[in-house]
N, C-alpha and C. Protein backbone atom coordinates (compact mmCIF):
# COMPACT_ATOMS: atom_id res chain seq x y z
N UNK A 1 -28.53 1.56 -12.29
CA UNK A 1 -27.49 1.77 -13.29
C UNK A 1 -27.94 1.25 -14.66
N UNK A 2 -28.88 0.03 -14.54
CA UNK A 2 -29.52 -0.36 -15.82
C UNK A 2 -28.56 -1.57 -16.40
N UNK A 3 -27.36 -1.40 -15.87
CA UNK A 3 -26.64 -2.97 -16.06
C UNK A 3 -26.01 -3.44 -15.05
N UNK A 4 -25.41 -4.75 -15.20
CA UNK A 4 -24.50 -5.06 -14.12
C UNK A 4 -23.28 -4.16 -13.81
N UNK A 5 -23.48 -3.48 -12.67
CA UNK A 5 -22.21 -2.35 -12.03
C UNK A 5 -21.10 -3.18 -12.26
N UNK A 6 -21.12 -4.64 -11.84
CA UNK A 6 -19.88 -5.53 -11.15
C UNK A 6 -18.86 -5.46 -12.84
N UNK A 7 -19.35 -5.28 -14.12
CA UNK A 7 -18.43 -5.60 -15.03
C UNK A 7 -18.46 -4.45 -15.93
N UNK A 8 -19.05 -3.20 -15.20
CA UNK A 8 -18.66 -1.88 -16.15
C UNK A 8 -16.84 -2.08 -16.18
N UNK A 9 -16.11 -1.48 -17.04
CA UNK A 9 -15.14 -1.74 -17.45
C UNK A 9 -14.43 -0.02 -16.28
N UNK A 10 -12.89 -0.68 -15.72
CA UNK A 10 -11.95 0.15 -15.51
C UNK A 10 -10.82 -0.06 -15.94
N UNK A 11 -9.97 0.87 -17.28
CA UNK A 11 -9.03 0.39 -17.64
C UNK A 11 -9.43 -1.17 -18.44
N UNK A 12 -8.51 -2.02 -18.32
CA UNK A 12 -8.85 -3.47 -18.77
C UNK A 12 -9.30 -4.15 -18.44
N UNK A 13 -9.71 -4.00 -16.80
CA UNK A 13 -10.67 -4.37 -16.29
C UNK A 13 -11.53 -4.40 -15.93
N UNK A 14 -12.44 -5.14 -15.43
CA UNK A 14 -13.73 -4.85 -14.89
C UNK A 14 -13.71 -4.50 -13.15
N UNK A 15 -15.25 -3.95 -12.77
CA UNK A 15 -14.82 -3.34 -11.76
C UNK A 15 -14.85 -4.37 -10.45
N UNK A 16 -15.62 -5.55 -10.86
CA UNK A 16 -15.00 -7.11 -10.36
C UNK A 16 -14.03 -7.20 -9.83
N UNK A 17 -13.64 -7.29 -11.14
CA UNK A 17 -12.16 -7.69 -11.25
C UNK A 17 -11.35 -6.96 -10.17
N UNK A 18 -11.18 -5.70 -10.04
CA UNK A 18 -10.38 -4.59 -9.50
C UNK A 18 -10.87 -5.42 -7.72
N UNK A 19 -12.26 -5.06 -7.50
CA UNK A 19 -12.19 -5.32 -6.41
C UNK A 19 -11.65 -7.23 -5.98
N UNK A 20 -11.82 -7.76 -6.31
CA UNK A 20 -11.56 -9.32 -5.84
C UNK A 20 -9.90 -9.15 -6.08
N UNK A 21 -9.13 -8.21 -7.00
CA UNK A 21 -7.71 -8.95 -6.50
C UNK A 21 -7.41 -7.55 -5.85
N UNK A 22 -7.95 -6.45 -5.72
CA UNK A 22 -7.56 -6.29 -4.21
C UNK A 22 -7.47 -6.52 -2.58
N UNK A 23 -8.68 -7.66 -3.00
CA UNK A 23 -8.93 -8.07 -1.12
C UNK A 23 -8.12 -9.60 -1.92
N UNK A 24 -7.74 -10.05 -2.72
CA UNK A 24 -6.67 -11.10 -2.66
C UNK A 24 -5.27 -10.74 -2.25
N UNK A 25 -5.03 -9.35 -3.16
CA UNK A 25 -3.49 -9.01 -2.51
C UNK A 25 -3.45 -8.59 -1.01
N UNK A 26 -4.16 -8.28 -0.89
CA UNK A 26 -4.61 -7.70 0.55
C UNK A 26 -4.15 -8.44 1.90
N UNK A 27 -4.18 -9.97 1.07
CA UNK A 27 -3.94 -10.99 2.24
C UNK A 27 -5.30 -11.63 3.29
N UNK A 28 -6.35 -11.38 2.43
CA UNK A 28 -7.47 -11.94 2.93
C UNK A 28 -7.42 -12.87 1.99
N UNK A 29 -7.27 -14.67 2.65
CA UNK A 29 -7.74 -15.92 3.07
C UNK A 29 -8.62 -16.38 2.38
N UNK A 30 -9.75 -16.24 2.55
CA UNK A 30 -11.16 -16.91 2.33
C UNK A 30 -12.34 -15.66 1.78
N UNK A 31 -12.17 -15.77 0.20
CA UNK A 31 -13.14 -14.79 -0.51
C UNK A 31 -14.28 -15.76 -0.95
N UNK A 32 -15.79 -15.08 -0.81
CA UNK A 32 -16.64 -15.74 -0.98
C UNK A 32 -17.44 -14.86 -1.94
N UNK A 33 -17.80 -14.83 -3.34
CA UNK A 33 -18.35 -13.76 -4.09
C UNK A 33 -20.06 -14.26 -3.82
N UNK A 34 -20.79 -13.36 -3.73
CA UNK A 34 -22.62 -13.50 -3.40
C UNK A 34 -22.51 -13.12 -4.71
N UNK A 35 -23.48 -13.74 -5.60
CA UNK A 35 -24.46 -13.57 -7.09
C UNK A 35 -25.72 -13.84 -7.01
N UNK A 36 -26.32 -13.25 -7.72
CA UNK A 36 -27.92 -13.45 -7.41
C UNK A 36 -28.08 -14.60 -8.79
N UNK A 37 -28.83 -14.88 -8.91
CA UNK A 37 -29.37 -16.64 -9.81
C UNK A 37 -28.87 -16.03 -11.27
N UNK A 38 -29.00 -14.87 -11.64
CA UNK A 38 -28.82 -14.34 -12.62
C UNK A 38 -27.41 -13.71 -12.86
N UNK A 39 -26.32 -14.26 -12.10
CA UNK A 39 -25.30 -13.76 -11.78
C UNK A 39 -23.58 -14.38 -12.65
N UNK A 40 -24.18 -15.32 -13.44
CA UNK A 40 -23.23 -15.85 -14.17
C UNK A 40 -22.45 -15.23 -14.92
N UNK A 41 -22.91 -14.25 -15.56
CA UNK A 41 -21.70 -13.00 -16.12
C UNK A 41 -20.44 -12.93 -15.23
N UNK A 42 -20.81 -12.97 -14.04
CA UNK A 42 -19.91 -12.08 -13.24
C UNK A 42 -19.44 -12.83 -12.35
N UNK A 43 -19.61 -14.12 -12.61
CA UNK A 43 -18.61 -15.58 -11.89
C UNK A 43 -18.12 -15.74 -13.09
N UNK A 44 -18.63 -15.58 -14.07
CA UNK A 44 -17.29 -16.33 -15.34
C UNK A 44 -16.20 -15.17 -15.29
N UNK A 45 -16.25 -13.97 -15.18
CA UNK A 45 -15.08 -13.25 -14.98
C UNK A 45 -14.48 -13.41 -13.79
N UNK A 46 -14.43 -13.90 -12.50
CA UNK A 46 -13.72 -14.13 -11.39
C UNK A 46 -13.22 -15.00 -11.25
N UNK A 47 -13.69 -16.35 -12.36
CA UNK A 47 -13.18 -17.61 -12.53
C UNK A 47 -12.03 -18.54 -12.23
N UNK A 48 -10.95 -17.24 -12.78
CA UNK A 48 -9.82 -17.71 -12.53
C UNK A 48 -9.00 -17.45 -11.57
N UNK A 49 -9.67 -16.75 -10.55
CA UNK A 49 -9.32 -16.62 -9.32
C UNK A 49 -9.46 -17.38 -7.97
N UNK A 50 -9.05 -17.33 -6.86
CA UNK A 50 -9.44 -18.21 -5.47
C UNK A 50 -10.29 -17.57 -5.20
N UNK A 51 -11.57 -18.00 -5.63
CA UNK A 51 -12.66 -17.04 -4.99
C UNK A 51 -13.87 -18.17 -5.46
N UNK A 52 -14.22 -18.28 -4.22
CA UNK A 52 -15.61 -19.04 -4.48
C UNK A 52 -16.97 -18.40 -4.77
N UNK A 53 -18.04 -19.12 -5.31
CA UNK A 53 -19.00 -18.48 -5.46
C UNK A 53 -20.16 -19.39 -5.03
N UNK A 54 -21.10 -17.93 -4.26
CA UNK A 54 -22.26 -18.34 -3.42
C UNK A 54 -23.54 -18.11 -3.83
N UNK A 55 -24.68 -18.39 -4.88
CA UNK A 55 -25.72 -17.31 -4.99
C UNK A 55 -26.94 -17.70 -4.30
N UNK A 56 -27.44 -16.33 -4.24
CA UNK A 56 -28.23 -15.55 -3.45
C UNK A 56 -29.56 -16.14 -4.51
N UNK A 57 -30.60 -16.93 -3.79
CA UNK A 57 -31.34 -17.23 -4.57
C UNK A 57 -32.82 -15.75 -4.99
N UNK A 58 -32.39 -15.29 -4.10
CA UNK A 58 -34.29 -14.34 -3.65
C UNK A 58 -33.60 -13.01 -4.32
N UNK A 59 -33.79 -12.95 -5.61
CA UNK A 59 -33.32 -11.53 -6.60
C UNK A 59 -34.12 -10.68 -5.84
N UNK A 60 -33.35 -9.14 -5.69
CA UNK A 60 -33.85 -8.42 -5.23
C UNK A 60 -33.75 -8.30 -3.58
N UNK A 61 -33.51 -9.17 -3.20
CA UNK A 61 -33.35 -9.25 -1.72
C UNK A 61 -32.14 -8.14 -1.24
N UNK A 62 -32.35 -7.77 0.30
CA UNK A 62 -31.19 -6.59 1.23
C UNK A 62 -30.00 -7.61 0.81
N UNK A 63 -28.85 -6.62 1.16
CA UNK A 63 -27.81 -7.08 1.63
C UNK A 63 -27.70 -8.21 2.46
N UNK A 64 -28.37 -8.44 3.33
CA UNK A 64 -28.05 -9.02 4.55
C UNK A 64 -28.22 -10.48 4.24
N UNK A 65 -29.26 -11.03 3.60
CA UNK A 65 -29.72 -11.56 2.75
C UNK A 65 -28.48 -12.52 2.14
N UNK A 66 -27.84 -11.89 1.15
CA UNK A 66 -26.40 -11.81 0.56
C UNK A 66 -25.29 -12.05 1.89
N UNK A 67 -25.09 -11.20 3.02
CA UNK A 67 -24.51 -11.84 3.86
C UNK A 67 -24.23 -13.92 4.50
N UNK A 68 -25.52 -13.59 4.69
CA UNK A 68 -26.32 -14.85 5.25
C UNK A 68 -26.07 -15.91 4.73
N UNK A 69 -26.20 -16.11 2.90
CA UNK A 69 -25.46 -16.91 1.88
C UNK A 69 -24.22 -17.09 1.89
N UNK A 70 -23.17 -16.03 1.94
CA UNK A 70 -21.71 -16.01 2.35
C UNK A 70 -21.53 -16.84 3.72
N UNK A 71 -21.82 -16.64 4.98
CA UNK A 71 -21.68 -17.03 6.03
C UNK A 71 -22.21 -18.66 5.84
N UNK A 72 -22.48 -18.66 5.10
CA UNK A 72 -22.48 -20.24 5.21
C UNK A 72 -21.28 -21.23 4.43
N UNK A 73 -21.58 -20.17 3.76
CA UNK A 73 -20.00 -20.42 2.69
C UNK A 73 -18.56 -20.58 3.06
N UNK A 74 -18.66 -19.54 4.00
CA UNK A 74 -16.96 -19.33 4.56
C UNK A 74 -17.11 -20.48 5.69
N UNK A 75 -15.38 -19.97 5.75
CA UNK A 75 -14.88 -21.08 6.12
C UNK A 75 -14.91 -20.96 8.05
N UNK A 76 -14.99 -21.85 8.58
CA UNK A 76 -15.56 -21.81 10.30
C UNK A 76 -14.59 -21.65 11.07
N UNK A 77 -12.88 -21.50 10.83
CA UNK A 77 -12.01 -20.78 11.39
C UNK A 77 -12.05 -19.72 11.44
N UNK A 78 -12.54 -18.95 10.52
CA UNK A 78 -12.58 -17.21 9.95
C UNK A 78 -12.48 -16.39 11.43
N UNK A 79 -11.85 -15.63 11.52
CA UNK A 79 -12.16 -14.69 13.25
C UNK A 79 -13.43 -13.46 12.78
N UNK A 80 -12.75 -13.08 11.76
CA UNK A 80 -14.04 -12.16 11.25
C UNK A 80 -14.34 -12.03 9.68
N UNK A 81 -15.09 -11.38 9.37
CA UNK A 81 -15.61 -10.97 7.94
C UNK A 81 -15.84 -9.75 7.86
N UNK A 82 -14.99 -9.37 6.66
CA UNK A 82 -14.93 -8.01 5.52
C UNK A 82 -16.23 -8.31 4.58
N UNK A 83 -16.75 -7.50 4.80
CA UNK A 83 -18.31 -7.09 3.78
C UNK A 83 -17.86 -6.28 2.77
N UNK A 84 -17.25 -6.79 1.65
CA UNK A 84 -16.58 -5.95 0.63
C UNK A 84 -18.10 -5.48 -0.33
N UNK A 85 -18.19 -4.54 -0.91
CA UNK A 85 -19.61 -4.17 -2.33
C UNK A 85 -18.95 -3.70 -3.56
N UNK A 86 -19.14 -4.71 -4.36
CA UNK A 86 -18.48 -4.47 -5.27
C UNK A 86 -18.59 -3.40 -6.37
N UNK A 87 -19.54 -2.46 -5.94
CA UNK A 87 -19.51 -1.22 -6.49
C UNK A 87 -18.97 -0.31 -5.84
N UNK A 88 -17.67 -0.54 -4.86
CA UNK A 88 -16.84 0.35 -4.77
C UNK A 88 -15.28 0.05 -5.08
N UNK A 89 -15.15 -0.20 -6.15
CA UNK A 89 -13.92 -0.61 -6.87
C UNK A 89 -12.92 -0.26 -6.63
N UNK A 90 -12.95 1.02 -6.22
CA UNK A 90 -11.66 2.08 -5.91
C UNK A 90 -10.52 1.76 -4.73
N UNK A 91 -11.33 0.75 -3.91
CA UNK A 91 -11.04 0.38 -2.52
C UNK A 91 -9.10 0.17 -2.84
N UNK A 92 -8.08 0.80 -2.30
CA UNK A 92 -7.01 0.30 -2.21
C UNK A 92 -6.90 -0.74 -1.59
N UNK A 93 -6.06 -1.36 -1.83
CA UNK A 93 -4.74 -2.55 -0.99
C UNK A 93 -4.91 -2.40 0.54
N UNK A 94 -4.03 -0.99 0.37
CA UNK A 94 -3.41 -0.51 2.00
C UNK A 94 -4.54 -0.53 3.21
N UNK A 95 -5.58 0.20 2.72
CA UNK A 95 -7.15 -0.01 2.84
C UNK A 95 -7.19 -0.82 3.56
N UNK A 96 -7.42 -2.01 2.99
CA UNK A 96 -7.61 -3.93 3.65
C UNK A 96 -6.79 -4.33 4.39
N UNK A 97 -5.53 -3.70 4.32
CA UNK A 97 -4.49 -4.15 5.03
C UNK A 97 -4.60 -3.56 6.42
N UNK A 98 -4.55 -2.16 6.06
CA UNK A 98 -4.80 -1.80 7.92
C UNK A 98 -6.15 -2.01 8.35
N UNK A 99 -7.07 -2.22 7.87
CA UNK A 99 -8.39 -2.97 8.57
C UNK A 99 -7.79 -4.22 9.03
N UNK A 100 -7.10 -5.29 8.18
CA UNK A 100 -7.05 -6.40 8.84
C UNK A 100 -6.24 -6.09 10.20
N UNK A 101 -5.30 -5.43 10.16
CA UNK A 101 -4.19 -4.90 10.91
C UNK A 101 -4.71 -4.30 12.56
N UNK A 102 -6.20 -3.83 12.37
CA UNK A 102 -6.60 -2.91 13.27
C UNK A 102 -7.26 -4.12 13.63
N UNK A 103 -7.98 -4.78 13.25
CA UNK A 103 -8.84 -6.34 13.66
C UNK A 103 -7.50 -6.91 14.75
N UNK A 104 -6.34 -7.53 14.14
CA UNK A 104 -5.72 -7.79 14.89
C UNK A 104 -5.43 -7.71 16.32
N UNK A 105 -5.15 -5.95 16.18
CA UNK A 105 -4.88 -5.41 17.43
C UNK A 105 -6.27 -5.55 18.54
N UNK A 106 -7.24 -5.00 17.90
CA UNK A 106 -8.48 -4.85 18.67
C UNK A 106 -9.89 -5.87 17.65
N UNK A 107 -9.67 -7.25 18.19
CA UNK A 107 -10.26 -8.55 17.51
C UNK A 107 -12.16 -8.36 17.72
N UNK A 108 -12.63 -7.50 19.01
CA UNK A 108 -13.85 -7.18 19.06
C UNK A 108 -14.48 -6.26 18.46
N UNK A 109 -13.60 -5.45 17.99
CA UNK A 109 -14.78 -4.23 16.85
C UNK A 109 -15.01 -4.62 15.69
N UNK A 110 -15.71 -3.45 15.63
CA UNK A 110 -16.24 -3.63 13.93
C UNK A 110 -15.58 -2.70 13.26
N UNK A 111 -14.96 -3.16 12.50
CA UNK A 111 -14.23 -1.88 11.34
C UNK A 111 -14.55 -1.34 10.67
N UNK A 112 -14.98 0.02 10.24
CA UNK A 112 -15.62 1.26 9.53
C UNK A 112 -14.75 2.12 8.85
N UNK A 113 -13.96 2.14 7.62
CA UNK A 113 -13.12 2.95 7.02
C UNK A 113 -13.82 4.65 6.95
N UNK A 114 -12.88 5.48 7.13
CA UNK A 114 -13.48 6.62 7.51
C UNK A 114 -12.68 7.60 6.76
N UNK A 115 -13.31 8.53 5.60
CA UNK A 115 -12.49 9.37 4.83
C UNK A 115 -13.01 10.58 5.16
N UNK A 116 -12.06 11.54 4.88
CA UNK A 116 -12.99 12.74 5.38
C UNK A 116 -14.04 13.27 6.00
N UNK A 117 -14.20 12.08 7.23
CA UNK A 117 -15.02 12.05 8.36
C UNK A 117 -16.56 11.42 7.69
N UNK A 118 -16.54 10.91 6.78
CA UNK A 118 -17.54 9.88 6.25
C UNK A 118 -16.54 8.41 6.03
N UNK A 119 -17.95 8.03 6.74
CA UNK A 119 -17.99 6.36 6.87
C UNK A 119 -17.89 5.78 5.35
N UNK A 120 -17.41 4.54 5.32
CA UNK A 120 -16.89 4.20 3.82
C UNK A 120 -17.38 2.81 4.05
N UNK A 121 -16.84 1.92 3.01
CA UNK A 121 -17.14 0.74 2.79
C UNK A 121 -15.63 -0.27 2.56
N UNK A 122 -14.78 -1.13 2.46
CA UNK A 122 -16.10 -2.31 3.49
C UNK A 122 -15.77 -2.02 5.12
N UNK A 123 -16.38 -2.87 5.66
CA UNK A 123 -16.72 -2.71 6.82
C UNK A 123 -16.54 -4.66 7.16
N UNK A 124 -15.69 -4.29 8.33
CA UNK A 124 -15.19 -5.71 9.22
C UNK A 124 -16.03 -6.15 10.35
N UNK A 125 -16.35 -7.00 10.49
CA UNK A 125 -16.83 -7.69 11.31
C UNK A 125 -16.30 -8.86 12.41
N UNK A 126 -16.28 -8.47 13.58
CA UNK A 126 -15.77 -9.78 14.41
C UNK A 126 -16.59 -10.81 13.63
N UNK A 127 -16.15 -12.48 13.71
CA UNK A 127 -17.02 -13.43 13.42
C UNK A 127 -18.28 -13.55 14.22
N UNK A 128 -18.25 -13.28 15.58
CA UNK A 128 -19.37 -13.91 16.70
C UNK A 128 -20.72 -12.65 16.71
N UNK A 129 -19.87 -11.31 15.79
CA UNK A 129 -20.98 -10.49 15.58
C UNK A 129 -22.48 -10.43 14.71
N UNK A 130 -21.03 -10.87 13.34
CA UNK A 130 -21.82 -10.98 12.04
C UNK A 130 -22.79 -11.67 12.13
N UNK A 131 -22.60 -13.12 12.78
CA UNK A 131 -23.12 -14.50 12.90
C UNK A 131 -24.73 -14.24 13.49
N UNK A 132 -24.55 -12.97 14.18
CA UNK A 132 -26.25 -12.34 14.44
C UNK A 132 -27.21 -11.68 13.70
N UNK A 133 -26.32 -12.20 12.38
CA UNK A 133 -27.27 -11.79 10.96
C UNK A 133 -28.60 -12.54 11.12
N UNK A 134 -28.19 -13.60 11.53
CA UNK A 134 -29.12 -14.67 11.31
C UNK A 134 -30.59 -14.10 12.22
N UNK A 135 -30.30 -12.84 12.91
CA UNK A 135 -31.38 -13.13 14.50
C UNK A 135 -31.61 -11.29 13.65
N UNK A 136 -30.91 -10.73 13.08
CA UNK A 136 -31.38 -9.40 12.75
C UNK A 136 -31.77 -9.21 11.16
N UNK A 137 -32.53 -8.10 10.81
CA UNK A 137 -33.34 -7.81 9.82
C UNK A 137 -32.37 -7.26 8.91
N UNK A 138 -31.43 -6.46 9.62
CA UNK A 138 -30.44 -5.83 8.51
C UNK A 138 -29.06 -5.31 9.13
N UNK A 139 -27.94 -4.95 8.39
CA UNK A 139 -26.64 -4.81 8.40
C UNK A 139 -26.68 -3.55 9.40
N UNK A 140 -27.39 -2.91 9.28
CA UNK A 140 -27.95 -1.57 10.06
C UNK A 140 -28.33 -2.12 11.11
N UNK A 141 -29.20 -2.92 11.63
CA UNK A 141 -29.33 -2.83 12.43
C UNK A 141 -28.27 -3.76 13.14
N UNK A 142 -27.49 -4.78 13.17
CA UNK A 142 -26.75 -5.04 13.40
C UNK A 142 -25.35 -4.08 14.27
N UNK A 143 -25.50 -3.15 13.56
CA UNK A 143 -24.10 -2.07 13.46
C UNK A 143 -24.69 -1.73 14.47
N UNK A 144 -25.85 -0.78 14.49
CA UNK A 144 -26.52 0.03 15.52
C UNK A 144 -26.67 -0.87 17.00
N UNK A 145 -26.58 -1.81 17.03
CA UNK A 145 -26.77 -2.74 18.09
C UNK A 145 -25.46 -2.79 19.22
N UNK A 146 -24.22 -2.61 17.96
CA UNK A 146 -23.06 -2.59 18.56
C UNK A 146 -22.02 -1.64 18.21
N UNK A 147 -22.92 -0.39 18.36
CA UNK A 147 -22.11 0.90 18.00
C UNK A 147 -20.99 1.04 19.21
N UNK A 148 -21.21 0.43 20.75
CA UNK A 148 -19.85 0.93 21.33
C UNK A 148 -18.99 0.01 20.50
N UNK A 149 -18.92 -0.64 19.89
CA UNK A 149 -18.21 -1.42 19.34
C UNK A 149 -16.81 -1.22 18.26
N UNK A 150 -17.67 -0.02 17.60
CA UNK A 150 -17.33 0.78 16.30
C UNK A 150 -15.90 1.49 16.76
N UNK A 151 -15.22 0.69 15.81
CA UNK A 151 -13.75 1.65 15.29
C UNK A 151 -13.77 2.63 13.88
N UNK A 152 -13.49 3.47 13.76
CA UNK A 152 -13.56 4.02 12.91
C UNK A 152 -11.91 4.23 12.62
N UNK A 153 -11.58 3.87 11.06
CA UNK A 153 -10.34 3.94 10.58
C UNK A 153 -10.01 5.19 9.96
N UNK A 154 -9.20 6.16 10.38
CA UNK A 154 -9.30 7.37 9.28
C UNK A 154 -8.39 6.98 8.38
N UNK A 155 -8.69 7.17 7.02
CA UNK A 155 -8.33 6.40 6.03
C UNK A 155 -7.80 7.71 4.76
N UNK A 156 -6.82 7.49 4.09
CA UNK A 156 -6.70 8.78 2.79
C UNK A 156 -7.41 7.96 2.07
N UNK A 157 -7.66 7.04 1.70
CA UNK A 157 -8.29 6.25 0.20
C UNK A 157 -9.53 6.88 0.28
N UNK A 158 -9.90 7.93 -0.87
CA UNK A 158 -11.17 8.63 -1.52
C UNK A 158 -11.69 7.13 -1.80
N UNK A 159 -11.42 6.11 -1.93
CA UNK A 159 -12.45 4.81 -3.02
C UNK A 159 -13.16 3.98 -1.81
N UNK A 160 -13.06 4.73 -0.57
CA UNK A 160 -13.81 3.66 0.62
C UNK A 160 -15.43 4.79 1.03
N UNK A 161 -15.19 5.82 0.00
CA UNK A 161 -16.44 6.39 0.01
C UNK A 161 -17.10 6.37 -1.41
N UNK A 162 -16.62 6.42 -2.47
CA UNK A 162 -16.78 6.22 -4.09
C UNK A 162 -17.68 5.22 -4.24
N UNK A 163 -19.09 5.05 -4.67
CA UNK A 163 -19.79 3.93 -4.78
C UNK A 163 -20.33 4.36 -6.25
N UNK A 164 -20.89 2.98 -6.89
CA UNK A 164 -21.37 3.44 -8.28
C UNK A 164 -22.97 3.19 -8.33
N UNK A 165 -24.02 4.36 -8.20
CA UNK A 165 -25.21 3.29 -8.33
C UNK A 165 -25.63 4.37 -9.38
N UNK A 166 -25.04 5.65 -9.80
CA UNK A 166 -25.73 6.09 -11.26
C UNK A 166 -25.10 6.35 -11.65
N UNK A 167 -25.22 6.90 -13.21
CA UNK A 167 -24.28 6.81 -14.40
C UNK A 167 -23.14 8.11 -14.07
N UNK A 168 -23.97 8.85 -13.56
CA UNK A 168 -22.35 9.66 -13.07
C UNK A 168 -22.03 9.53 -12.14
N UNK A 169 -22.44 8.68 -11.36
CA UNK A 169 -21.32 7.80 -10.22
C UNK A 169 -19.56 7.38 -10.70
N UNK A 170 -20.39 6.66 -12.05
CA UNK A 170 -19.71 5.55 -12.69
C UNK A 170 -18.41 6.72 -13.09
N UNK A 171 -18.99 7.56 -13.72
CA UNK A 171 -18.34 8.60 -14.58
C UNK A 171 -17.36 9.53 -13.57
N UNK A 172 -17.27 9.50 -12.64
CA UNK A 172 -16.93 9.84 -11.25
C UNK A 172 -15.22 9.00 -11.08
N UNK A 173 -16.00 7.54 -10.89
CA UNK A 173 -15.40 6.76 -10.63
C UNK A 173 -14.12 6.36 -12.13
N UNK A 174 -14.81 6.56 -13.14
CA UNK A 174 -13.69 6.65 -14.50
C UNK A 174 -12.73 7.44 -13.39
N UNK A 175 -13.04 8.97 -13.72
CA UNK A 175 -12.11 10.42 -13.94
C UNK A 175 -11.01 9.91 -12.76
N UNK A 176 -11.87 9.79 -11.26
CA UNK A 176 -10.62 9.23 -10.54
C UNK A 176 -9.61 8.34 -10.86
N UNK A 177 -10.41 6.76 -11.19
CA UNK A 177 -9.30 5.75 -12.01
C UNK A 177 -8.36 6.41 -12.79
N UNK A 178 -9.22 7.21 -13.87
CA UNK A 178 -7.54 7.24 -14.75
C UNK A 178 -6.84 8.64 -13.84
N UNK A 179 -7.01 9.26 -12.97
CA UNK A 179 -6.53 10.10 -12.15
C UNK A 179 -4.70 9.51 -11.55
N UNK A 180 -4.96 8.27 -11.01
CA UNK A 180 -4.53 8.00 -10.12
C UNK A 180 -3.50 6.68 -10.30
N UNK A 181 -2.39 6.81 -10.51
CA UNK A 181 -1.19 5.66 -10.78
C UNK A 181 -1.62 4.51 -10.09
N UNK A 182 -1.87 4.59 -8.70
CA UNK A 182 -2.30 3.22 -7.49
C UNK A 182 -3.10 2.31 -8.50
N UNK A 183 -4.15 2.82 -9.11
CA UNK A 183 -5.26 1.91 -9.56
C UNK A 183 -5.07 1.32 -10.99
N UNK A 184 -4.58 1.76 -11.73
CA UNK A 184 -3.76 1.10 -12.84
C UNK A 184 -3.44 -0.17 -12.97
């Protein structure tokens, strides 16, 4: 994208912003933001929120990587972990809510938001799953390990497939925002 995705601007906010107080209203507990060393832009805008911050020392490093830092972070009651990416901003409320909702009911899967029969983002994790970050190479392979596992949520929210990694991603992601009253 050539800048930080996390503080392209939506509306008045940034796209940070959008995502961290949706998994706050959401009723998720224990938010842990991953920054890489160079990441201070984008903790001084979350600042004033309940949201801690973890960084990721090895720039450039997978995801998983970024997981691994979080999981040390959170807190050791947790039953599971939401892998939120904050370049998908779009993510509704309701979204998080029936993931947590479906965790509830069925505490051993892994949660996979599912829009128009594509897999979306974020994606839930029992705790005792994730925790095998530590023994695997990547989030993939992880998943793949425990595909009977996999719930898939069919979901209306277009923003659990919406990701921003080029400029008309981004531009994508505008037209919907101002599309749509929810995100306002």
């Amino acid at each position: 994208m050539g800048q930080l995705k996390q503080l392209l601007p939506l509306g008045s906010r940034t796209a940070i912003e959008h995502c961290a107080n949706t998994i706050l209203s959401s009723g998720v507990s224990d938010v842990v933001l991953v920054i890489s060393s160079d990441g201070a832009p984008v903790s001084s805008v979350i600042e004033p929120l309940p949201i801690r911050v973890a960084v990721n020392p090895d720039i450039g490093s997978d995801m998983a990587a970024s997981v691994r830092v979080a999981l040390k972070a959170l807190e050791d009651s947790a039953s599971a972990v939401m892998i939120c990416l904050a370049d998908h901003p779009l993510v509704i409320q309701e979204t998080i809510k029936a993931m947590l909702e479906a965790h509830q009911k069925n505490p051993e899967a892994v949660i996979i938001p599912s829009h128009n029969g594509r897999r979306g983002h974020p994606t839930l994790f029992p705790r005792k799953i994730i925790q095998e970050i530590f023994e695997r190479s990547s989030l993939r392979d992880l998943v793949s390990r425990h595909e009977s596992l996999i719930q898939y949520l069919v979901v209306g929210d277009r923003g659990v497939v919406l990701d921003m990694d080029r400029p008309e991603d981004y531009a994508m992601i505008l037209q919907e925002y101002n599309s749509r009253k929810e995100y306002q």
